[in-house]
Structure formats: C-alpha cells, structure tokens
C-alpha atoms as a PDB file:
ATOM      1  CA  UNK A   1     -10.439  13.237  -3.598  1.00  0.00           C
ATOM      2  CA  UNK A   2      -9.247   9.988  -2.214  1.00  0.00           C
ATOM      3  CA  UNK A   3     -12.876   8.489  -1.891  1.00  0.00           C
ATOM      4  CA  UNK A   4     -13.381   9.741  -5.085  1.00  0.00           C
ATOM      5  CA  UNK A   5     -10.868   8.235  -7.124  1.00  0.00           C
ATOM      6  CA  UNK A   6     -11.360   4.476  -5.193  1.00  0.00           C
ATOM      7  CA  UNK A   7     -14.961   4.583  -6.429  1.00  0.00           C
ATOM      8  CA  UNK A   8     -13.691   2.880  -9.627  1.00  0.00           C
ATOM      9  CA  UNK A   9     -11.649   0.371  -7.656  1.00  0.00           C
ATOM     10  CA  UNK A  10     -13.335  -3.172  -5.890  1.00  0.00           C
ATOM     11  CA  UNK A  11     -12.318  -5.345  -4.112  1.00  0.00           C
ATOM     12  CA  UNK A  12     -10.862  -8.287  -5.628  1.00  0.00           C
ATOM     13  CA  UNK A  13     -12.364 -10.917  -3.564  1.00  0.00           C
ATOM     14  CA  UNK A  14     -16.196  -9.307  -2.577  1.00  0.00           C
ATOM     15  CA  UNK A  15     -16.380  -6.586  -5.549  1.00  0.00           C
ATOM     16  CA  UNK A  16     -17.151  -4.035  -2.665  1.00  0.00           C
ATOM     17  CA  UNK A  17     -15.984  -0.574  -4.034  1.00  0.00           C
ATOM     18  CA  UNK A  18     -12.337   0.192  -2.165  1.00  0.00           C
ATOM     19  CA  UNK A  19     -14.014   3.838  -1.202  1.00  0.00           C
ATOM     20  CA  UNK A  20     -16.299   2.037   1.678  1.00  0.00           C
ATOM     21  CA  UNK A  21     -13.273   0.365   3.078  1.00  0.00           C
ATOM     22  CA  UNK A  22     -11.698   1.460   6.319  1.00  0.00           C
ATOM     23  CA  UNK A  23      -8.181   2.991   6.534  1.00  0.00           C
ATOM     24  CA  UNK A  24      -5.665   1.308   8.481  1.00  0.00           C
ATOM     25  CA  UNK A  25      -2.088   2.977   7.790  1.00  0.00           C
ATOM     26  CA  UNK A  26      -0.419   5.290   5.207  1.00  0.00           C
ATOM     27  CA  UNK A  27       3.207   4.097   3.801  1.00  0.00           C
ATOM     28  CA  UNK A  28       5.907   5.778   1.892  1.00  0.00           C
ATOM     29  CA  UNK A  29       7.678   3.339  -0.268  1.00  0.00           C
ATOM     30  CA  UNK A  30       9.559   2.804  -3.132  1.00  0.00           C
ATOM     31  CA  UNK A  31       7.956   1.037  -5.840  1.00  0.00           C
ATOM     32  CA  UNK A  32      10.034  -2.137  -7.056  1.00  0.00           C
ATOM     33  CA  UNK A  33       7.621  -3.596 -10.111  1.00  0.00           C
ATOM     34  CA  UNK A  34       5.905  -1.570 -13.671  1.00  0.00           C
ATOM     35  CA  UNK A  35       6.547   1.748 -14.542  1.00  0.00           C
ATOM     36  CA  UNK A  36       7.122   3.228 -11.639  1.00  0.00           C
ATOM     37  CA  UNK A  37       9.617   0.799  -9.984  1.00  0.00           C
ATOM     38  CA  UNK A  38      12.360   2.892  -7.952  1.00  0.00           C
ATOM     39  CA  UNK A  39      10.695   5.823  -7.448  1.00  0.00           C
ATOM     40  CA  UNK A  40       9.305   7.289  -4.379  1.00  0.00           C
ATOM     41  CA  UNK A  41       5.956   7.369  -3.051  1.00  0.00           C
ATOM     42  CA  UNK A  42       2.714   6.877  -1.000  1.00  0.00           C
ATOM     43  CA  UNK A  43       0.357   3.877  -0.574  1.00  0.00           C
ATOM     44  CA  UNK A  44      -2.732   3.647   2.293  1.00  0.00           C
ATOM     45  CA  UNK A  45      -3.444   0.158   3.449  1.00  0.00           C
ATOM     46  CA  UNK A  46      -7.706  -0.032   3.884  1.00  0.00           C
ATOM     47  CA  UNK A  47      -9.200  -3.956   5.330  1.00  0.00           C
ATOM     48  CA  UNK A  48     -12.943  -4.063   3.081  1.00  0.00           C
ATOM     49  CA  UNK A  49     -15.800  -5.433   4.915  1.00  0.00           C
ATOM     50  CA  UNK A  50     -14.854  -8.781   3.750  1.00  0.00           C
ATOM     51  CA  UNK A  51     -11.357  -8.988   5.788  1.00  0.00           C
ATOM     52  CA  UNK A  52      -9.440  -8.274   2.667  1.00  0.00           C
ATOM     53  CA  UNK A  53      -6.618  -5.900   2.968  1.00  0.00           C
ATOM     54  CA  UNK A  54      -5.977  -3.810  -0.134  1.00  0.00           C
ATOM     55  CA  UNK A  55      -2.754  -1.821  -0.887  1.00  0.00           C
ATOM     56  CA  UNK A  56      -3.373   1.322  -3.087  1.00  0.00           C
ATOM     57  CA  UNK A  57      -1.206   3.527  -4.262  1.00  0.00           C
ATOM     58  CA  UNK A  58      -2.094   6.658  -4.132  1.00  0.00           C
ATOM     59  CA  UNK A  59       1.589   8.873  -5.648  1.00  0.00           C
ATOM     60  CA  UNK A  60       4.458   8.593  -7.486  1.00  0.00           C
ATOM     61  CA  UNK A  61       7.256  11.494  -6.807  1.00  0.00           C
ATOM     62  CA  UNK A  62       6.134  14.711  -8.473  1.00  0.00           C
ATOM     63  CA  UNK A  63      10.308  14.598  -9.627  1.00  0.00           C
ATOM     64  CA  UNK A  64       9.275  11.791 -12.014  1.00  0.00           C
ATOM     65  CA  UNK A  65       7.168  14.657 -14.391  1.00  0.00           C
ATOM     66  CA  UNK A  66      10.464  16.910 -14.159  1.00  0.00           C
END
C-alpha cells in the first residue's frame, strides 16, 4: 500500500518517483504546520537515488475522524 500510494509522489530535486527510494527510519510526530498541525502521527524518512532525503507522511490519528 505504501509503494503504492508514493507512485504519485517525485522527488523534488531528480523527479524520481518516492516509491523507488530506500527507507531509512519511521517517526511518530506531531504535526506543527496545515491542517493537521497538533495532531499525532507517522512519517518514514526514504534518501532517493539522488541523495535527497524525503519526509512523507504517511497518518494522521484515526481520533481526528471521531
């Protein structure tokens, strides 16, 4: 599901889809900026071919939908 939902994502500085980049670490947080600033959640860091490190988020507290 993961793979399949970076497909529509590039990088911003090679255009290589995020889906062929390699995962380095997974990160709860709590988001501080746009809609979902203060709530809970999970973001994977993945370095593209290029050297570029992308941060995606991947969820948002399911409590937010309650």
């Amino acid at each position: 599901m993961i793979g399949a939902a970076l497909l529509a994502d590039s990088c911003p500085v090679c255009a290589t889809p995020l889906s062929s980049a390699d995962y380095l670490e997974r990160h709860e947080v709590t988001f501080v900026k746009g809609e979902f600033r203060g709530e809970p959640g999970t973001v994977i860091l993945a370095e593209c071919s290029c050297g570029h490190t992308a941060v995606i988020p991947l969820s948002v507290s399911p409590r937010r939908a309650a």
